[in-house]
N, C-alpha and C. Protein backbone atom coordinates (compact mmCIF):
# COMPACT_ATOMS: atom_id res chain seq x y z
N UNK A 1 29.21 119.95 185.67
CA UNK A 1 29.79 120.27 184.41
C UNK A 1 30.75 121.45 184.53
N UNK A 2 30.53 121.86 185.89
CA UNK A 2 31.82 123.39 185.85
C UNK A 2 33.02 122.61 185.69
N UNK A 3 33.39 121.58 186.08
CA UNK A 3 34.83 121.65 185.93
C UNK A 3 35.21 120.42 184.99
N UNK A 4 34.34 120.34 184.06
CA UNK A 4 34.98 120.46 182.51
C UNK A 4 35.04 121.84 182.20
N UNK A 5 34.23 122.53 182.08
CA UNK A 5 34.50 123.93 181.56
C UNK A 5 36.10 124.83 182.21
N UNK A 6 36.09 123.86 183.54
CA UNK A 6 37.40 124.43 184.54
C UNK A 6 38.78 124.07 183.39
N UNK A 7 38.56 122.87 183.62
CA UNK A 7 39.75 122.18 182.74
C UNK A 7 39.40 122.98 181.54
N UNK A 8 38.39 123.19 180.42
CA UNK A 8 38.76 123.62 178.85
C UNK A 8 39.77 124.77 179.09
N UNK A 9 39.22 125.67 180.41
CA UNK A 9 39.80 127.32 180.13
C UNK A 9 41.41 126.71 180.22
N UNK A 10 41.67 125.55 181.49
CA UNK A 10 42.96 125.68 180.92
C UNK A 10 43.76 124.97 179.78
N UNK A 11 43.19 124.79 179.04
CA UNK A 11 43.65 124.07 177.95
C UNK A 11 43.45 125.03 176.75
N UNK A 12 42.99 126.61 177.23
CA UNK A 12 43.08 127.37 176.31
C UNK A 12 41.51 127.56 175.21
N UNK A 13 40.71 126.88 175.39
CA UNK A 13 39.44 127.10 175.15
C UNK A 13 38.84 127.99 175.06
N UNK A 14 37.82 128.27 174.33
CA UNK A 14 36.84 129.44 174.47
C UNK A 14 36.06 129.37 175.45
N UNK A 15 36.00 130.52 176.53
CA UNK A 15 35.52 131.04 177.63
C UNK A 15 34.36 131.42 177.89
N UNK A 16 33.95 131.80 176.98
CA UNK A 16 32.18 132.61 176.89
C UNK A 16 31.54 131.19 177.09
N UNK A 17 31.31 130.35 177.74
CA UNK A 17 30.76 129.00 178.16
C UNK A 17 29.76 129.62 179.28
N UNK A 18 28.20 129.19 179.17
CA UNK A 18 28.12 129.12 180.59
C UNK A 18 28.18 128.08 181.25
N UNK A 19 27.56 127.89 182.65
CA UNK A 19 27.71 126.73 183.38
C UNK A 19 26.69 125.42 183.12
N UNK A 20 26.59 124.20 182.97
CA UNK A 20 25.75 123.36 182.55
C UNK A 20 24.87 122.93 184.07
N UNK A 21 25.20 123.44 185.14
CA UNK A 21 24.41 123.01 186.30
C UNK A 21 23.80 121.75 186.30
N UNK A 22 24.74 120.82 186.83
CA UNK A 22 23.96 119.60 186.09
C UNK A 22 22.89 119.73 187.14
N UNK A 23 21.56 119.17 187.56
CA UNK A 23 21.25 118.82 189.19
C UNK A 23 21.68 117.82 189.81
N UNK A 24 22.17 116.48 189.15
CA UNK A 24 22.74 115.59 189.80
C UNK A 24 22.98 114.35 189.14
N UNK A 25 23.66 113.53 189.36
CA UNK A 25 24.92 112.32 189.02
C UNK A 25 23.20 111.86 188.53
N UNK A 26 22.96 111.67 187.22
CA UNK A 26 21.99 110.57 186.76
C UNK A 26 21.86 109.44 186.71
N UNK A 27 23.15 108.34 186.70
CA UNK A 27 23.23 107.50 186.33
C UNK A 27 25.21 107.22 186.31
N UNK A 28 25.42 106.03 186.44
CA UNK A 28 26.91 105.32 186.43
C UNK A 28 26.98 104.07 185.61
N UNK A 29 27.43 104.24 184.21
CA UNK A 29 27.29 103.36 183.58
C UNK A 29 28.23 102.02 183.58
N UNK A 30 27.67 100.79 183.44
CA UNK A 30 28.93 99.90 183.53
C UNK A 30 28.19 98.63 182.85
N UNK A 31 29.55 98.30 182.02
CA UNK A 31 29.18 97.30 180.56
C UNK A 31 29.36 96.23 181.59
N UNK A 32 28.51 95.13 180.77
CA UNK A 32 28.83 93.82 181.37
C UNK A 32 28.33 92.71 180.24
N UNK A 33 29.07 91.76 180.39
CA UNK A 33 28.87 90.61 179.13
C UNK A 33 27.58 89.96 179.38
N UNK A 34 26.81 90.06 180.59
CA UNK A 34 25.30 89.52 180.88
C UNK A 34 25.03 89.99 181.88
N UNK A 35 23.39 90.34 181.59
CA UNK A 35 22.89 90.21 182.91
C UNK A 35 22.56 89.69 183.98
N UNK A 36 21.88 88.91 183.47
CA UNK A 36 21.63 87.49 183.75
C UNK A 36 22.74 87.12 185.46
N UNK A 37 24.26 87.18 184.69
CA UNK A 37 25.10 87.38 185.83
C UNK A 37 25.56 88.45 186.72
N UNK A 38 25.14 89.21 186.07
CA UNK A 38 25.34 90.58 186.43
C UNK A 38 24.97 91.42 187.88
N UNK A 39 23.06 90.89 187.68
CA UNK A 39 22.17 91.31 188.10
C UNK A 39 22.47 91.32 189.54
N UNK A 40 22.35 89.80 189.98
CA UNK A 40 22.60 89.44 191.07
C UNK A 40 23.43 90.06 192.08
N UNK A 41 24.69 89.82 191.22
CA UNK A 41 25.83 90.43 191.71
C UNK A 41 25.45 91.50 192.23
N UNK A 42 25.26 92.77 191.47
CA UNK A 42 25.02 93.48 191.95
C UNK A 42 24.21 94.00 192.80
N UNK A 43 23.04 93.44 192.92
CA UNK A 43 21.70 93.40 194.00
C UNK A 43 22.23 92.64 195.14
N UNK A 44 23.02 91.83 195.18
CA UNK A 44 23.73 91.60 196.46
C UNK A 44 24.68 92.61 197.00
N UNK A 45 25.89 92.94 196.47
CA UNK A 45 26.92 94.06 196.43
C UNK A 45 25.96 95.44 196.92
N UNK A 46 24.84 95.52 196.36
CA UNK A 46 24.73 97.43 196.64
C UNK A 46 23.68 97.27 197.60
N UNK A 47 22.81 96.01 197.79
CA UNK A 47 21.88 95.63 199.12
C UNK A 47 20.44 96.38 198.26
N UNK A 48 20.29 96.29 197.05
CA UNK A 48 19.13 96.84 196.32
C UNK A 48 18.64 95.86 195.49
N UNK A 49 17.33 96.24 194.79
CA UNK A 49 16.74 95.23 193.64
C UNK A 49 16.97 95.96 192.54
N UNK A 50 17.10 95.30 191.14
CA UNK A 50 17.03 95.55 189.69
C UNK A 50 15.61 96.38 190.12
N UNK A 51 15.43 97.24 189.15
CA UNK A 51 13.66 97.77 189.28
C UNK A 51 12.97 98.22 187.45
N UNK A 52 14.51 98.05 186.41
CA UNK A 52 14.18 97.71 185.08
C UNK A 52 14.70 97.30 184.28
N UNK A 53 14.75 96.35 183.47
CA UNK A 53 15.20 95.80 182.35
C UNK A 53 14.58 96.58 180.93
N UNK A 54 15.32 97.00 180.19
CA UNK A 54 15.01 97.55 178.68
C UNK A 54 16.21 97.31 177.96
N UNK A 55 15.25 97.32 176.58
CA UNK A 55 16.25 97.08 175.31
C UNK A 55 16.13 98.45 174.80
N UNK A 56 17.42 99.08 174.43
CA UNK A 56 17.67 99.99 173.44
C UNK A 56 18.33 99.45 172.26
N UNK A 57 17.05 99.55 171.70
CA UNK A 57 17.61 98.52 169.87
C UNK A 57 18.61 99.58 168.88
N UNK A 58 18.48 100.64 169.22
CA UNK A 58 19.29 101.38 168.18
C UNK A 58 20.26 101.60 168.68
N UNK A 59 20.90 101.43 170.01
CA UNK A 59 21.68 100.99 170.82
C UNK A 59 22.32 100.13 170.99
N UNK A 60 21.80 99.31 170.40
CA UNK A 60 21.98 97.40 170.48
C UNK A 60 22.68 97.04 172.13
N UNK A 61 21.74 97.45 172.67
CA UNK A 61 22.21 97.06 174.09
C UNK A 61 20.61 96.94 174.95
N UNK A 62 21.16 96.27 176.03
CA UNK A 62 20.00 96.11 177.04
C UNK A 62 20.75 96.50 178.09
N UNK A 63 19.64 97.21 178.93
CA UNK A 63 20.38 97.90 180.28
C UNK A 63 19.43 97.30 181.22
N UNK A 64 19.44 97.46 182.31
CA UNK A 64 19.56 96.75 183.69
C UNK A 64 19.50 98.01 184.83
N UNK A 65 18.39 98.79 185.20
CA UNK A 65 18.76 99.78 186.71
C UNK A 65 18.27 99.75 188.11
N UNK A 66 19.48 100.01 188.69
CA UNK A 66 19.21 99.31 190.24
C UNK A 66 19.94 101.17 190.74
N UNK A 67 19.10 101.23 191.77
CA UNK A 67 19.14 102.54 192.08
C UNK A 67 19.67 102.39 193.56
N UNK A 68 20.64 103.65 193.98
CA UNK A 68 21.20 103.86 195.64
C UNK A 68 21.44 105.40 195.69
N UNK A 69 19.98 105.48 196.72
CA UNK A 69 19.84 107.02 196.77
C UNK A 69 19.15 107.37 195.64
N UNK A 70 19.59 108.79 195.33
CA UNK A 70 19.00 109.58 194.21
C UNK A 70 19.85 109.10 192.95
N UNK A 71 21.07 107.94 192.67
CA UNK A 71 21.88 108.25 191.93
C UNK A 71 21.15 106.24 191.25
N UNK A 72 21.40 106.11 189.89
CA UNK A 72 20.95 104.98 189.47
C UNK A 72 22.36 104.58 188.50
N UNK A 73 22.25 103.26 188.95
CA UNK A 73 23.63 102.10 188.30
C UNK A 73 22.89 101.53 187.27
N UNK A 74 23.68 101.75 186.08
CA UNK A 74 23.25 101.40 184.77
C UNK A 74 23.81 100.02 184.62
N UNK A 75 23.37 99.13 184.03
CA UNK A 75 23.93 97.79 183.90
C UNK A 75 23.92 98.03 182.23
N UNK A 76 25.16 97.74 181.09
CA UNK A 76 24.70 97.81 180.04
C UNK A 76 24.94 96.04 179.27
N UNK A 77 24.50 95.45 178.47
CA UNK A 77 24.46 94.28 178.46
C UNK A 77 24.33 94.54 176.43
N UNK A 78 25.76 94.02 175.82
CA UNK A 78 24.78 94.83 174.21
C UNK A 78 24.39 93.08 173.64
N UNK A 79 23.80 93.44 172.58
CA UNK A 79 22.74 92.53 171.63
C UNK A 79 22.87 92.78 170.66
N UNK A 80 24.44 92.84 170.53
CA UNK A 80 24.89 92.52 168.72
C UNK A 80 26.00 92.44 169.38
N UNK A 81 27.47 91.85 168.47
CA UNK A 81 28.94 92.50 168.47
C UNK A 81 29.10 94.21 168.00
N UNK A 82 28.14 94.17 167.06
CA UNK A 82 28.99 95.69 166.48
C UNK A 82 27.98 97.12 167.13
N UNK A 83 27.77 96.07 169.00
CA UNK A 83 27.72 97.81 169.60
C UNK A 83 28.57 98.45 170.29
N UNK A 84 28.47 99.41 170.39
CA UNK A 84 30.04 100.01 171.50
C UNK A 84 29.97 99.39 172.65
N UNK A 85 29.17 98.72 172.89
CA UNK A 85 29.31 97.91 174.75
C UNK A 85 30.45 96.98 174.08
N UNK A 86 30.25 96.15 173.30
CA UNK A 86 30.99 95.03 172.81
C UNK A 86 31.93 95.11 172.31
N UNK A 87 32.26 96.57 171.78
CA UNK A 87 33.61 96.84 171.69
C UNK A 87 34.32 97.11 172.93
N UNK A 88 33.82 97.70 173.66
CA UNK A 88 34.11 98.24 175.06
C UNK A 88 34.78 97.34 175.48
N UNK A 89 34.04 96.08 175.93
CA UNK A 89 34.52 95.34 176.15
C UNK A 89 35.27 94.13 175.95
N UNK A 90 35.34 94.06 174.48
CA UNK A 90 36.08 93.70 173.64
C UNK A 90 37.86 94.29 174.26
N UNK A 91 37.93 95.12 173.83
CA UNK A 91 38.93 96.35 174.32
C UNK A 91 39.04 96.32 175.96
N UNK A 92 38.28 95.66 176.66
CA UNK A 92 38.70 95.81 177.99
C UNK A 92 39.25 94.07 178.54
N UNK A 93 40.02 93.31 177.84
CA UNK A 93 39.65 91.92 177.78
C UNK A 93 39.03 91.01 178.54
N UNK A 94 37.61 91.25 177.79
CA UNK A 94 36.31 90.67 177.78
C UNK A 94 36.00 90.77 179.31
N UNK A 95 35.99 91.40 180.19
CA UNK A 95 35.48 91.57 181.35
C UNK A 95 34.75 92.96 181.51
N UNK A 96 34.32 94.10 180.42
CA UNK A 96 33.93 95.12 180.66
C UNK A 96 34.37 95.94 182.03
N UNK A 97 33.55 97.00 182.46
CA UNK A 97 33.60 98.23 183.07
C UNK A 97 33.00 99.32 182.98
N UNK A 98 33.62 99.88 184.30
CA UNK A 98 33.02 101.67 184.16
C UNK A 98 32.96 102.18 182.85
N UNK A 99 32.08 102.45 182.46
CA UNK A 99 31.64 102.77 181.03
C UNK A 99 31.59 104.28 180.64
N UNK A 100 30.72 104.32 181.31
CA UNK A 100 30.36 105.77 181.44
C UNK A 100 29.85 106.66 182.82
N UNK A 101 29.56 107.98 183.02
CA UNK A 101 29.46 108.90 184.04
C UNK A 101 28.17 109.72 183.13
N UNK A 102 26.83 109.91 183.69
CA UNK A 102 25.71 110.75 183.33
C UNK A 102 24.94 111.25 184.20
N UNK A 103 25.30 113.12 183.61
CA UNK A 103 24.69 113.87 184.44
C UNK A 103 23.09 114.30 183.65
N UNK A 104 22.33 115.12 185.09
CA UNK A 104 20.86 115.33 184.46
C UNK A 104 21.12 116.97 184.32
N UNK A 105 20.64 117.33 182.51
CA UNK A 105 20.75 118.53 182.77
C UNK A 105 19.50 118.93 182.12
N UNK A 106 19.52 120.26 182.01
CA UNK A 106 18.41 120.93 181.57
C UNK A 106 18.90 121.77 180.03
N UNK A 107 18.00 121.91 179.27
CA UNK A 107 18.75 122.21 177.99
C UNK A 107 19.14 121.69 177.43
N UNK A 108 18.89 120.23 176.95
CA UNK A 108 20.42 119.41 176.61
C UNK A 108 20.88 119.92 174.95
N UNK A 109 19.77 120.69 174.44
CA UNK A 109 20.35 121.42 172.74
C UNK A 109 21.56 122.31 173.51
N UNK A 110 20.68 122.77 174.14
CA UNK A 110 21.64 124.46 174.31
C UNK A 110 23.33 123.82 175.00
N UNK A 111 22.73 122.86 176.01
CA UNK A 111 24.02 122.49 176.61
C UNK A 111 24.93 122.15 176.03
N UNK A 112 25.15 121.35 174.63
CA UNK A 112 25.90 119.99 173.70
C UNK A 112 26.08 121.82 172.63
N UNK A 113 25.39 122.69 172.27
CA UNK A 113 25.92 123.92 171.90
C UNK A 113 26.92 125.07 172.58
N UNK A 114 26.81 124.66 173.64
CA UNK A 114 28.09 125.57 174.65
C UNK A 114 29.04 124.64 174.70
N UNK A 115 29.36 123.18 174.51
CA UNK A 115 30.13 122.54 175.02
C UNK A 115 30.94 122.72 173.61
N UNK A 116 30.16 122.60 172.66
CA UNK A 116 31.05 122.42 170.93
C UNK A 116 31.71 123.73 170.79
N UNK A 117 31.08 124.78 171.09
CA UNK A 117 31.56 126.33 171.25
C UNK A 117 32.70 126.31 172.00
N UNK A 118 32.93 125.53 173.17
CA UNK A 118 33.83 125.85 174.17
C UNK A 118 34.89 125.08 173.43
N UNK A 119 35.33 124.48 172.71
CA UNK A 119 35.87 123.53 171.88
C UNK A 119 35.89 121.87 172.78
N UNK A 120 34.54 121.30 173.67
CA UNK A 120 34.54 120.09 173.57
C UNK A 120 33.87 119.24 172.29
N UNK A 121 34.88 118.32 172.19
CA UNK A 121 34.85 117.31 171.27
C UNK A 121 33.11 116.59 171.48
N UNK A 122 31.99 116.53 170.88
CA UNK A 122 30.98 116.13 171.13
C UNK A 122 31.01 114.67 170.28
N UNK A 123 29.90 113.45 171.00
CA UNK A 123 29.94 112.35 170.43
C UNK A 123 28.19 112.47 169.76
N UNK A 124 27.58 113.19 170.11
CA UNK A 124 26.34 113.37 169.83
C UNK A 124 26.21 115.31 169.29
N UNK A 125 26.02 115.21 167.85
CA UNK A 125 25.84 117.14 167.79
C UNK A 125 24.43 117.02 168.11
N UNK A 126 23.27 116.41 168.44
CA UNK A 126 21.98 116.99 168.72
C UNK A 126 21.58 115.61 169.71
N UNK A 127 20.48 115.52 171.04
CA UNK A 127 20.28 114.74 171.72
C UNK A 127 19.25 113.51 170.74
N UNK A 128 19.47 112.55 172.00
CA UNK A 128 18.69 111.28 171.07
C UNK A 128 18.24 110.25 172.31
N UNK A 129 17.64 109.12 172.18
CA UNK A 129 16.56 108.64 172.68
C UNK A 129 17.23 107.59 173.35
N UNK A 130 17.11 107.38 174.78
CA UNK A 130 17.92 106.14 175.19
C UNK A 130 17.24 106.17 176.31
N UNK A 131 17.59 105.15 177.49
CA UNK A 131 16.73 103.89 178.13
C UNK A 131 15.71 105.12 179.17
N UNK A 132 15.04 104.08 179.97
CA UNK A 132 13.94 104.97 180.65
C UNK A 132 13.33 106.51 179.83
N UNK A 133 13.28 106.78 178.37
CA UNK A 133 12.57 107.73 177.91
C UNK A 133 13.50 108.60 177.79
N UNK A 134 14.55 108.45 178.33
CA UNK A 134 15.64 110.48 178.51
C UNK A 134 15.79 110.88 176.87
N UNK A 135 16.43 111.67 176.90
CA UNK A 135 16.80 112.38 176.00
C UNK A 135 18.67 112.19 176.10
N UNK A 136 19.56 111.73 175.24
CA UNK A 136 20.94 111.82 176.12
C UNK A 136 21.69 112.21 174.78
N UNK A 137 22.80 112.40 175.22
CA UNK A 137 23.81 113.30 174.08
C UNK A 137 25.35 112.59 174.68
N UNK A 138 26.49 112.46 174.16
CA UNK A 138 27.37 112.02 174.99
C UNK A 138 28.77 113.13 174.84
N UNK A 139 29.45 113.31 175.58
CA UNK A 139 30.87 114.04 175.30
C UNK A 139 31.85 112.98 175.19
N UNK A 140 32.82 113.48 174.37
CA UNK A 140 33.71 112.17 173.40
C UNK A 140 35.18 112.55 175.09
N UNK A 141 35.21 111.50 175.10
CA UNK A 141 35.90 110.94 176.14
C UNK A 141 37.46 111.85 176.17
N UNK A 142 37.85 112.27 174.58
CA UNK A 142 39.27 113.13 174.63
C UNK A 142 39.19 114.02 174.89
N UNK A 143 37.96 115.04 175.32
CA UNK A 143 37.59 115.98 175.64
C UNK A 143 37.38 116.24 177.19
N UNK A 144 37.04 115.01 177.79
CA UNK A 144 36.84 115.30 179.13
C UNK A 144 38.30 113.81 180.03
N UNK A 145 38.92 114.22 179.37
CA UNK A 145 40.32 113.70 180.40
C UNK A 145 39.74 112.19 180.48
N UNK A 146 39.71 111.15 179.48
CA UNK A 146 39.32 110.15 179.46
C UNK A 146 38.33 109.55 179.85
N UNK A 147 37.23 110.22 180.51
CA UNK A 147 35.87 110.23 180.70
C UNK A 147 34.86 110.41 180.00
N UNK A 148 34.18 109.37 179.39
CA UNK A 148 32.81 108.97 178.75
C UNK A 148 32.25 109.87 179.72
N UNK A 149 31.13 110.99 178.98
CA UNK A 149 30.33 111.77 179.87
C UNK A 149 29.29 111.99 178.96
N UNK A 150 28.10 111.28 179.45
CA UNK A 150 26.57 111.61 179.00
C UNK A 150 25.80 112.68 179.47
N UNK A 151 25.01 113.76 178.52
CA UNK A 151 24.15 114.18 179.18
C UNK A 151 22.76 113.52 179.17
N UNK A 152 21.81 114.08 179.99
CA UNK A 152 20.31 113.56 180.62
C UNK A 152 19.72 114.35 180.57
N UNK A 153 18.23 114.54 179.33
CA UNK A 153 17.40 115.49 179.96
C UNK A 153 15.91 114.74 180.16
N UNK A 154 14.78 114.74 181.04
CA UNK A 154 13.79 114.05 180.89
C UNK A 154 13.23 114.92 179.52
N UNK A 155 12.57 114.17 178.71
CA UNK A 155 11.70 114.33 177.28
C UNK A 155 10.75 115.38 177.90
């Protein structure tokens, strides 16, 4: 997270930020119109197995994680039209993508409060409940140089 904070200072931002230390890349998000097709693919491609399937209903999506190393590939799959996967990919014509980038941090109140201070644009003002139990918050993509950026804290 230092170098969003790198980039705000030069864009003239407020400075009194501290550092968000993430500990590490949580997760790499990427929409896809099924899993079903998805899955495979990818468990062939990264030489790993799926190891969970969940629905996030307030989400209206189902995710899919297959892990390499310490870092885990999000599969997102949504279960309505009117979720942002489906716009996503709506908007990406109909083949989805890199979705998103999520780091694990600690603090995630205090963190999503230094980031709004620093003048990033937040998509979440307080954290909320999404797949495997986390806690996640997101930064609005005009804020971080066209990058969807989630934070992660375990509950």
């Amino acid at each position: 997270m230092q170098i969003l904070f790198n980039f705000a200072a030069k864009f003239e931002l407020k400075s009194n930020v501290t550092k968000m230390n993430p500990t590490h890349i949580e997760h790499i998000g990427i929409a896809v119109k099924s899993l079903d097709e998805s899955i495979p693919f990818f468990e062939t491609l990264l030489g790993t197995k799926c190891y969970a399937i969940e629905e996030v209903a307030d989400q209206k999506v189902r995710t899919a994680f297959l892990k390499i190393g310490q870092t885990k590939i999000e599969l997102l799959e949504p279960t309505s039209p009117e979720s942002t996967i489906a716009a996503f990919i709506e908007k990406n014509n109909g083949k989805g993508g890199m979705h998103h980038i999520a780091f694990a941090v600690e603090g995630l109140e205090n963190q999503l409060a230094e980031a709004k201070e620093a003048g990033i644009r937040l998509i979440d003002e307080k954290p909320r409940g999404g797949a495997e139990g986390l806690n996640i918050a997101f930064l609005h993509p005009k804020s971080t140089f066209g990058v969807l950026t989630e934070l992660c804290e375990k509950k």
